[in-house]
PDB file of N, CA and C in Angstrom:
ATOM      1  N   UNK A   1      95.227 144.601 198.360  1.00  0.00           N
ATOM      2  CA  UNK A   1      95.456 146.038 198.185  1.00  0.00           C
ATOM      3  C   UNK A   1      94.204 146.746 197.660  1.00  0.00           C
ATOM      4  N   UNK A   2      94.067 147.840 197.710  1.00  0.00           N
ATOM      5  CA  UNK A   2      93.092 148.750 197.787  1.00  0.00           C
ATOM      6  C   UNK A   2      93.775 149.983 196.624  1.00  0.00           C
ATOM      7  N   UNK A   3      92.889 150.255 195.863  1.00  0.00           N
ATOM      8  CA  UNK A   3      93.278 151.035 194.836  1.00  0.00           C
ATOM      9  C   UNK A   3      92.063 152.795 194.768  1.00  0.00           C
ATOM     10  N   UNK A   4      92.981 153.512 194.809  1.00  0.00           N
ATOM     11  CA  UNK A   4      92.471 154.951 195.430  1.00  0.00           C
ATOM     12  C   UNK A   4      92.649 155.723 194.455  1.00  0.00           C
ATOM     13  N   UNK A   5      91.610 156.760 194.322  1.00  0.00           N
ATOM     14  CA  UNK A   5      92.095 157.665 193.469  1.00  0.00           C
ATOM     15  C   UNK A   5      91.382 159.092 193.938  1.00  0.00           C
ATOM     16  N   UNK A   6      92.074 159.711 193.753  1.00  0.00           N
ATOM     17  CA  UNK A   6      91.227 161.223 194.712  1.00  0.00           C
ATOM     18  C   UNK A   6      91.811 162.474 193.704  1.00  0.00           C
ATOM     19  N   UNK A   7      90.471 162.840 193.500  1.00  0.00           N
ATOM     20  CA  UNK A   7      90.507 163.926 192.135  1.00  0.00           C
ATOM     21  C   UNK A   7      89.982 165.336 192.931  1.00  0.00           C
ATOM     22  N   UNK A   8      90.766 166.483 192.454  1.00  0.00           N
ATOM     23  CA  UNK A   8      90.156 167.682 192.854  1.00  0.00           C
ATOM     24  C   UNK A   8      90.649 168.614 191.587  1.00  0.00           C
ATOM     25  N   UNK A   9      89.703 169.348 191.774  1.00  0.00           N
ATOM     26  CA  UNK A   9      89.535 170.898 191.029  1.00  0.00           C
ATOM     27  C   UNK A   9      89.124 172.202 191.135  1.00  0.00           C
ATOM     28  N   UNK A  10      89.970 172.841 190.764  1.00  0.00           N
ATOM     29  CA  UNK A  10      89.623 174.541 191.702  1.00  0.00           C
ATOM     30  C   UNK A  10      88.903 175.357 190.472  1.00  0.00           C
ATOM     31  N   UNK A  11      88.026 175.892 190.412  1.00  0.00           N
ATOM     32  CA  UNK A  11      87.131 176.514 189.444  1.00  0.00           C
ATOM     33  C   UNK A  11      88.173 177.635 188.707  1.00  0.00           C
ATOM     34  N   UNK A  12      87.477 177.896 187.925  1.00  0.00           N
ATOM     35  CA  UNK A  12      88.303 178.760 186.799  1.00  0.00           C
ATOM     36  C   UNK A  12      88.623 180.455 187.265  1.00  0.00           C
ATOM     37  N   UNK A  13      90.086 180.624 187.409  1.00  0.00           N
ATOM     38  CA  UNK A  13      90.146 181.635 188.316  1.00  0.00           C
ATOM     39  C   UNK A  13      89.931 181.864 189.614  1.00  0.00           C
ATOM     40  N   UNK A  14      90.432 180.711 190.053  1.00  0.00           N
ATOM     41  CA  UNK A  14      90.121 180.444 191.412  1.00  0.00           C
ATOM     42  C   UNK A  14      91.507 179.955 192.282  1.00  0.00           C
ATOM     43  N   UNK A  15      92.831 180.035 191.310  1.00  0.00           N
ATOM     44  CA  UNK A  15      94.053 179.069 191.711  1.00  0.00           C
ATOM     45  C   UNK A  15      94.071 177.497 191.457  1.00  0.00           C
ATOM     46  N   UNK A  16      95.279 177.265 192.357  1.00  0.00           N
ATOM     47  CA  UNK A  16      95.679 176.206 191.811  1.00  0.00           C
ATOM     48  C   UNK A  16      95.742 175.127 193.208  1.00  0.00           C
ATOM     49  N   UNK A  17      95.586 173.789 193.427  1.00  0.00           N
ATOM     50  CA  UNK A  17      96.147 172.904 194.428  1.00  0.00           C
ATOM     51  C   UNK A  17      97.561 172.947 194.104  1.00  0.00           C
ATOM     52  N   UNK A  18      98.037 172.679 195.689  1.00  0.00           N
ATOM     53  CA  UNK A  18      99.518 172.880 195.624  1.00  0.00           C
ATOM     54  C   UNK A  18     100.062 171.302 196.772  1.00  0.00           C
ATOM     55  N   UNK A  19      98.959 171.041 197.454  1.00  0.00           N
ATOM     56  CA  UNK A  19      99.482 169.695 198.406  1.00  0.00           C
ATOM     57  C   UNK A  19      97.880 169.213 197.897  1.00  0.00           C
ATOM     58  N   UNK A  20      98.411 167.786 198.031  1.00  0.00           N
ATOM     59  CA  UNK A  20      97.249 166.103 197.862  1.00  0.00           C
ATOM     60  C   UNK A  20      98.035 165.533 199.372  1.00  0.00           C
ATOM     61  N   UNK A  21      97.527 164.952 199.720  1.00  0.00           N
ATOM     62  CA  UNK A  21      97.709 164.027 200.951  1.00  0.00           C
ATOM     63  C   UNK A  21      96.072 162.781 201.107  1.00  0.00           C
ATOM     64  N   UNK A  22      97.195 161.948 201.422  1.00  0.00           N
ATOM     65  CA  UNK A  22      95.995 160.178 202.093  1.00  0.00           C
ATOM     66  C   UNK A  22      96.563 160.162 203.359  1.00  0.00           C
ATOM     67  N   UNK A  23      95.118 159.713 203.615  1.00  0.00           N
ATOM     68  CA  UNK A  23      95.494 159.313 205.030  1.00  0.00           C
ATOM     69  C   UNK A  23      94.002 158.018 205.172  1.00  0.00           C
ATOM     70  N   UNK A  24      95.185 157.159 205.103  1.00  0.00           N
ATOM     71  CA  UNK A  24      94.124 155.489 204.522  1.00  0.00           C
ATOM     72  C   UNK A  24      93.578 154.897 205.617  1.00  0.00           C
ATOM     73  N   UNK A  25      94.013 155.317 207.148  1.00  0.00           N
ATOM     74  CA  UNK A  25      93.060 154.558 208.044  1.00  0.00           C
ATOM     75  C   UNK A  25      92.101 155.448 208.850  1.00  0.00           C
ATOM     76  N   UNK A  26      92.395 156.885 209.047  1.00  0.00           N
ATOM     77  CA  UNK A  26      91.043 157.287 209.352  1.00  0.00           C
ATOM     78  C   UNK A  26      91.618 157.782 210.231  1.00  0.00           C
ATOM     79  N   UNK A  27      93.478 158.156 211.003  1.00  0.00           N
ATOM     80  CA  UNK A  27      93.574 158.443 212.131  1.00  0.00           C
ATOM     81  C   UNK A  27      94.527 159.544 212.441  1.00  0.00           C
ATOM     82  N   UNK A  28      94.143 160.057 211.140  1.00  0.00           N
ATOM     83  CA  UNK A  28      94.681 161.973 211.277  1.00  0.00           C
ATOM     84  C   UNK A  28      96.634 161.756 210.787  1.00  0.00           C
ATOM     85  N   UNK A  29      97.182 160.632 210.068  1.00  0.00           N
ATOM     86  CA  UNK A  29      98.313 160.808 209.792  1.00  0.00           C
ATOM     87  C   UNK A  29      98.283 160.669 208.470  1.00  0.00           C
ATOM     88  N   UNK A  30      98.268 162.013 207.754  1.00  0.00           N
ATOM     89  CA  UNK A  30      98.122 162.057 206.330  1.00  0.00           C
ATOM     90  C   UNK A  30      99.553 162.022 205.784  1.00  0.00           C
ATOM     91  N   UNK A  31     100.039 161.596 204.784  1.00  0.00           N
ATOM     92  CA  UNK A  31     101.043 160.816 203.517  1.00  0.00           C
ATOM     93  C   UNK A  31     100.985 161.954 202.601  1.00  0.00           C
ATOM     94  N   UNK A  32     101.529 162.571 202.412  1.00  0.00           N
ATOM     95  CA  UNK A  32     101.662 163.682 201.164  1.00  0.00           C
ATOM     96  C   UNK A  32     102.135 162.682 199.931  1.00  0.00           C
ATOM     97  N   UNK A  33     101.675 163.521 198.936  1.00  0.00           N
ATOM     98  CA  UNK A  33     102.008 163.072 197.372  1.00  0.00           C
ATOM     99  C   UNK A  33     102.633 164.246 196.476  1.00  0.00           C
ATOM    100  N   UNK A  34     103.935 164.050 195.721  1.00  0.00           N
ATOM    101  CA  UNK A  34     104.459 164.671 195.231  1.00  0.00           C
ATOM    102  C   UNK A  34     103.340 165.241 193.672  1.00  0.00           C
ATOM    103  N   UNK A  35     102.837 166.555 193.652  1.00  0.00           N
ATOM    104  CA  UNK A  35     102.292 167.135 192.813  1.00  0.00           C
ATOM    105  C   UNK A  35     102.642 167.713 191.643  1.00  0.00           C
ATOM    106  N   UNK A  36     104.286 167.588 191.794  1.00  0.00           N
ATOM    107  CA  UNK A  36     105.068 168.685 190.699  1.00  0.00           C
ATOM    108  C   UNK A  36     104.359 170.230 190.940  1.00  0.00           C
ATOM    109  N   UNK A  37     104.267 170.480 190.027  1.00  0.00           N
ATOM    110  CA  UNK A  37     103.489 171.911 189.977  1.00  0.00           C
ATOM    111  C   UNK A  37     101.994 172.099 189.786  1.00  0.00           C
ATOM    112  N   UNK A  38     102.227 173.308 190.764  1.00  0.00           N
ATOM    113  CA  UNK A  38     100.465 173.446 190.976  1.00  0.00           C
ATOM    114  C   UNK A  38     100.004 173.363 189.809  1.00  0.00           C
ATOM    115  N   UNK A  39      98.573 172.948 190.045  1.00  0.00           N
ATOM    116  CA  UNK A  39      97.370 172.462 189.209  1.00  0.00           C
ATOM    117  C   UNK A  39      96.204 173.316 189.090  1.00  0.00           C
ATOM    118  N   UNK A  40      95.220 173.618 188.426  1.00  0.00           N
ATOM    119  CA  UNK A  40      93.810 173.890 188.717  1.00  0.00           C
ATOM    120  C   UNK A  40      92.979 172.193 188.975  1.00  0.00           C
ATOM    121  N   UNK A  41      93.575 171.120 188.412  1.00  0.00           N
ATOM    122  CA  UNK A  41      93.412 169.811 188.479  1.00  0.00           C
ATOM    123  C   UNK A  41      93.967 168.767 188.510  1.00  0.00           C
ATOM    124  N   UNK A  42      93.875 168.277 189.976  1.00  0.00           N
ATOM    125  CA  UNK A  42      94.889 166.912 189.868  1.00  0.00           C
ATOM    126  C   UNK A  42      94.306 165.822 190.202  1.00  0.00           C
ATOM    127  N   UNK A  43      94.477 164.566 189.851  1.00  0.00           N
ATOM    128  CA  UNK A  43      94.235 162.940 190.124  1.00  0.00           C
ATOM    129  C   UNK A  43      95.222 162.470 190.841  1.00  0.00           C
ATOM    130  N   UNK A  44      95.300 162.172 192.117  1.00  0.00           N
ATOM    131  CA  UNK A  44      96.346 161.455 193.097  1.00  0.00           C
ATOM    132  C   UNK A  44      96.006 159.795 193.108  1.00  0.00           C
ATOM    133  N   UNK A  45      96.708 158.898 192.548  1.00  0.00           N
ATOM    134  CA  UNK A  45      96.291 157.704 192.293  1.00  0.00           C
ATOM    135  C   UNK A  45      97.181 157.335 193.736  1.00  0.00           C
ATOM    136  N   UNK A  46      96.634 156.054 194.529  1.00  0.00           N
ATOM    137  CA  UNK A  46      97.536 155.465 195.542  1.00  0.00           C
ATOM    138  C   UNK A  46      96.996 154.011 195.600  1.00  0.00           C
ATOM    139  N   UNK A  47      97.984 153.328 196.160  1.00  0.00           N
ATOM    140  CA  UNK A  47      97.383 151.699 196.657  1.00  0.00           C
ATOM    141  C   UNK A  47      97.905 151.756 197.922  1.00  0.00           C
ATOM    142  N   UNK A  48      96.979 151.229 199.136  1.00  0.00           N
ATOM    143  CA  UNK A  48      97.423 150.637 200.514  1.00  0.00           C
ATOM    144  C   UNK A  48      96.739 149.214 200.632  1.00  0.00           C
ATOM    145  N   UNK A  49      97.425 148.423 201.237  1.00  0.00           N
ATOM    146  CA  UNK A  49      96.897 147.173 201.967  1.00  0.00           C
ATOM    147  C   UNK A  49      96.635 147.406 203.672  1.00  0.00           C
ATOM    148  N   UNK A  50      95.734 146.900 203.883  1.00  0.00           N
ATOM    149  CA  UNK A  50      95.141 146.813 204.942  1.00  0.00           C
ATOM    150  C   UNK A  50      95.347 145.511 206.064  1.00  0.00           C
ATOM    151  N   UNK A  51      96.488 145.249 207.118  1.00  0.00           N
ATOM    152  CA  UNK A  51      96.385 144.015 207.511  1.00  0.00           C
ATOM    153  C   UNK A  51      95.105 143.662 208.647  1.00  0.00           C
ATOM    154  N   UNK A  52      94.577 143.943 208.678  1.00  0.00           N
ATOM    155  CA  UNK A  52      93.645 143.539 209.316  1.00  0.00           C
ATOM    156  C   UNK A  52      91.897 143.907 208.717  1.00  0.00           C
ATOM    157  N   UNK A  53      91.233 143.156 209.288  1.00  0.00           N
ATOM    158  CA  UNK A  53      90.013 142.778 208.729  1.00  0.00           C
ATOM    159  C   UNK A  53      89.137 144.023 209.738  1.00  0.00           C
ATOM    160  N   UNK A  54      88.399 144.902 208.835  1.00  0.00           N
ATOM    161  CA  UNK A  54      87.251 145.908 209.416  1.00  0.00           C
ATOM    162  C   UNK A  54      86.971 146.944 208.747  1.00  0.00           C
ATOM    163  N   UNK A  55      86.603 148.155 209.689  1.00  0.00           N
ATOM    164  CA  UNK A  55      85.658 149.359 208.724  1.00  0.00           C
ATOM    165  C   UNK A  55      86.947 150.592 208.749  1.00  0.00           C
ATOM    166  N   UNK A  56      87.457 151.069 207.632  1.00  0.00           N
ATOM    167  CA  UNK A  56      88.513 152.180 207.737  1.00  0.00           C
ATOM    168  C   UNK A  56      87.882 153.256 206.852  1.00  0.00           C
ATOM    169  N   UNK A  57      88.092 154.669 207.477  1.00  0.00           N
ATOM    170  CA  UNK A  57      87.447 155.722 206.499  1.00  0.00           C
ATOM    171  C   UNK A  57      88.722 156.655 205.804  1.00  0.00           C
ATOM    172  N   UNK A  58      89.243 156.003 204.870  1.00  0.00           N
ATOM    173  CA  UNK A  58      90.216 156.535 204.086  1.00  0.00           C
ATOM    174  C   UNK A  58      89.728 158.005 203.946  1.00  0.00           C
ATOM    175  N   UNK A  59      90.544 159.293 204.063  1.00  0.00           N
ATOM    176  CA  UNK A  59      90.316 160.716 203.656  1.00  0.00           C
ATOM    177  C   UNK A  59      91.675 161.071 202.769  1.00  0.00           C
ATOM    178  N   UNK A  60      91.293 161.909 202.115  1.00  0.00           N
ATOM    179  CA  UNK A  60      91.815 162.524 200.810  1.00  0.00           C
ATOM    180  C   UNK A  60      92.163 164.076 200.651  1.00  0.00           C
ATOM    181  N   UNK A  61      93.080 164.390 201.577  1.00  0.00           N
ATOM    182  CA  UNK A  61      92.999 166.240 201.681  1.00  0.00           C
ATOM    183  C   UNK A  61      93.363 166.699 200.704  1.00  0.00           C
ATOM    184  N   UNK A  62      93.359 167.619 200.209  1.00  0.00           N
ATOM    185  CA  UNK A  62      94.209 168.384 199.365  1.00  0.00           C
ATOM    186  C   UNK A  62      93.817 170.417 199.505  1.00  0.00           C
ATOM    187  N   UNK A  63      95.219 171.119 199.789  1.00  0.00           N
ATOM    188  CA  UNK A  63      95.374 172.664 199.645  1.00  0.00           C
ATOM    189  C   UNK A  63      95.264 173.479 198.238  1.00  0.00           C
ATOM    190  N   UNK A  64      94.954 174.330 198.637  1.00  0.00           N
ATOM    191  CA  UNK A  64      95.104 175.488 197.358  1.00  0.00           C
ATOM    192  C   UNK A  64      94.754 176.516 197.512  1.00  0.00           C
ATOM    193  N   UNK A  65      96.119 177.461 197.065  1.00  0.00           N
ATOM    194  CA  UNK A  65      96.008 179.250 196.997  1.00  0.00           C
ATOM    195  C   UNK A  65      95.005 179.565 195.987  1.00  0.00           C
ATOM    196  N   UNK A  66      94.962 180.720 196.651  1.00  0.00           N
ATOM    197  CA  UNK A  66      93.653 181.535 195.763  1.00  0.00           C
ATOM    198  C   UNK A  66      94.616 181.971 194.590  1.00  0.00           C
ATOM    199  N   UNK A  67      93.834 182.451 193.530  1.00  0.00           N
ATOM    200  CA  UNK A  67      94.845 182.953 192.265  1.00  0.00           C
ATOM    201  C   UNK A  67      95.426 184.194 192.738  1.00  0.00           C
ATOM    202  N   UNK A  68      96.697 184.379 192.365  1.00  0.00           N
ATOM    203  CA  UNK A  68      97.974 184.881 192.793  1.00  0.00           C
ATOM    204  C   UNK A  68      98.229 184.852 194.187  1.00  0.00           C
ATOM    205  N   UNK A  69      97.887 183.881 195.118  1.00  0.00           N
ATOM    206  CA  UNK A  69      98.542 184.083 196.320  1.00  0.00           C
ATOM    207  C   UNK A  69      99.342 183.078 196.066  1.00  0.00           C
ATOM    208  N   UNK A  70     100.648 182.990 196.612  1.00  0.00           N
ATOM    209  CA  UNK A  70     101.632 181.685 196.793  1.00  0.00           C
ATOM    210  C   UNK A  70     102.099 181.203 197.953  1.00  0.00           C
ATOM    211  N   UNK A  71     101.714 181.920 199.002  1.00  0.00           N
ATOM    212  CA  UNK A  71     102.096 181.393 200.285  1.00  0.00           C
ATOM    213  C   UNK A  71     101.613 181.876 201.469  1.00  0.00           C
ATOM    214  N   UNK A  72     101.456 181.596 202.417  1.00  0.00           N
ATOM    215  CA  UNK A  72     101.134 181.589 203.844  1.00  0.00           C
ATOM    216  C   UNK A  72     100.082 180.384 203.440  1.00  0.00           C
ATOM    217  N   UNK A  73      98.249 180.331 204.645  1.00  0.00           N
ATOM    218  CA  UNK A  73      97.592 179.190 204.443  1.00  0.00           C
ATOM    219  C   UNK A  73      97.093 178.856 203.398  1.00  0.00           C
ATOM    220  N   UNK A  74      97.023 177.441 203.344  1.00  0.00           N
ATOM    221  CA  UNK A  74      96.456 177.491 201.562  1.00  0.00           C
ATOM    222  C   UNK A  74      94.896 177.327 202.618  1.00  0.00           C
ATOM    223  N   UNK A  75      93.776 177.047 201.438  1.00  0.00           N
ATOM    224  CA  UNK A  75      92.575 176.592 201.773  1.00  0.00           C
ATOM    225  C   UNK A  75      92.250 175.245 201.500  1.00  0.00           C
ATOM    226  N   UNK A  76      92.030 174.594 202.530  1.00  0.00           N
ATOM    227  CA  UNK A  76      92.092 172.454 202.724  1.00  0.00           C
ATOM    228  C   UNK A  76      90.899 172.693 202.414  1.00  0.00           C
ATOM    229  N   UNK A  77      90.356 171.184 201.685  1.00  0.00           N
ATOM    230  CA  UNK A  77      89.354 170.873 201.247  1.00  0.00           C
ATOM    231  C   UNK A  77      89.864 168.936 201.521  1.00  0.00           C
ATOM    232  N   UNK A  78      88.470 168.572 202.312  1.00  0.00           N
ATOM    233  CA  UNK A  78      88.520 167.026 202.912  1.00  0.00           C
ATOM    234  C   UNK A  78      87.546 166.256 202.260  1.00  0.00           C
ATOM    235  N   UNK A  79      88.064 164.965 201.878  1.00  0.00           N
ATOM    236  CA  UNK A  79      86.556 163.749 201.439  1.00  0.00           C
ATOM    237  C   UNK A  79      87.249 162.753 201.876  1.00  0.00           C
ATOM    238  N   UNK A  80      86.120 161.788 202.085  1.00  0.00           N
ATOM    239  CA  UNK A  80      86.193 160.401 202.776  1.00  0.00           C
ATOM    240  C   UNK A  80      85.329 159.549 202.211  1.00  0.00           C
ATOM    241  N   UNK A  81      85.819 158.130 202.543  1.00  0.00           N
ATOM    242  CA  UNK A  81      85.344 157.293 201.679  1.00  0.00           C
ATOM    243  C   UNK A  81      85.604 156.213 202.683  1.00  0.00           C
ATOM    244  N   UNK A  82      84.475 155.040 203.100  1.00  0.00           N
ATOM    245  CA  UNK A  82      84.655 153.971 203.986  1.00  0.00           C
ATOM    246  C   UNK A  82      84.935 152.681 203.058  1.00  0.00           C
ATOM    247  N   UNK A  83      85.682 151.450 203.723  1.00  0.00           N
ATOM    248  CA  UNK A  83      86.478 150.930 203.506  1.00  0.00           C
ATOM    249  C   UNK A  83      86.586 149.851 204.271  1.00  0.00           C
ATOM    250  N   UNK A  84      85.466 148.353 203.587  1.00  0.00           N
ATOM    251  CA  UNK A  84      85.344 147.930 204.201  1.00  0.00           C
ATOM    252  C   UNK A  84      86.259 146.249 204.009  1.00  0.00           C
ATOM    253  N   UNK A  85      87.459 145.305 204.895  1.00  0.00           N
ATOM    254  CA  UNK A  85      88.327 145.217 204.725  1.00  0.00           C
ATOM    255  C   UNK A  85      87.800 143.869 205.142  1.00  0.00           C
ATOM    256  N   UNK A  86      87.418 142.363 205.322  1.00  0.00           N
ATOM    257  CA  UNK A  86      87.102 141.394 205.300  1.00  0.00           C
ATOM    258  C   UNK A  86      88.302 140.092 204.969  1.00  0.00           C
ATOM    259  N   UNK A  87      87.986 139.524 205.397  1.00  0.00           N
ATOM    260  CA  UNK A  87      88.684 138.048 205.659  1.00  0.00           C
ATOM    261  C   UNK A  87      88.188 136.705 205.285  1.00  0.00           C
TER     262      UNK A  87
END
């Protein structure tokens, strides 16, 4: 298993993240994570195992409204991290 952690933060007066999502092999099907309530800062901790042996580029999305908006698009912000899986 593989131990993840994906941290974001929205500057001061800037809102809050409202969705975290993984998406651990690299192929656009991101896993949402329950956030409770929006944040200016959150740490999304996750573990995946990998059955097979190679190169995976785990990404880490996460949304967030501008201060006082609460709905329609939030603004995504993406990082990635490679992941290399051996036998």
């Amino acid at each position: 298993p593989v131990n993840f952690l994906g941290s974001a933060e929205q500057p001061p007066g800037m809102g809050a993240v409202v969705r975290a999502e993984w998406d651990f092999d690299g192929r656009g099907a991101f896993e949402a994570f329950d956030l409770g309530a929006p944040s200016a800062n959150v740490d999304v901790k996750a573990e995946h195992a990998y059955s097979e042996p190679g190169t995976y580029f785990a990404s880490f999305r996460v949304g967030a409204y501008r201060d006082g908006v609460t709905t329609g698009p939030t603004i995504d912000n993406l990082a990635r991290v490679r992941v290399v899986v051996t036998q």
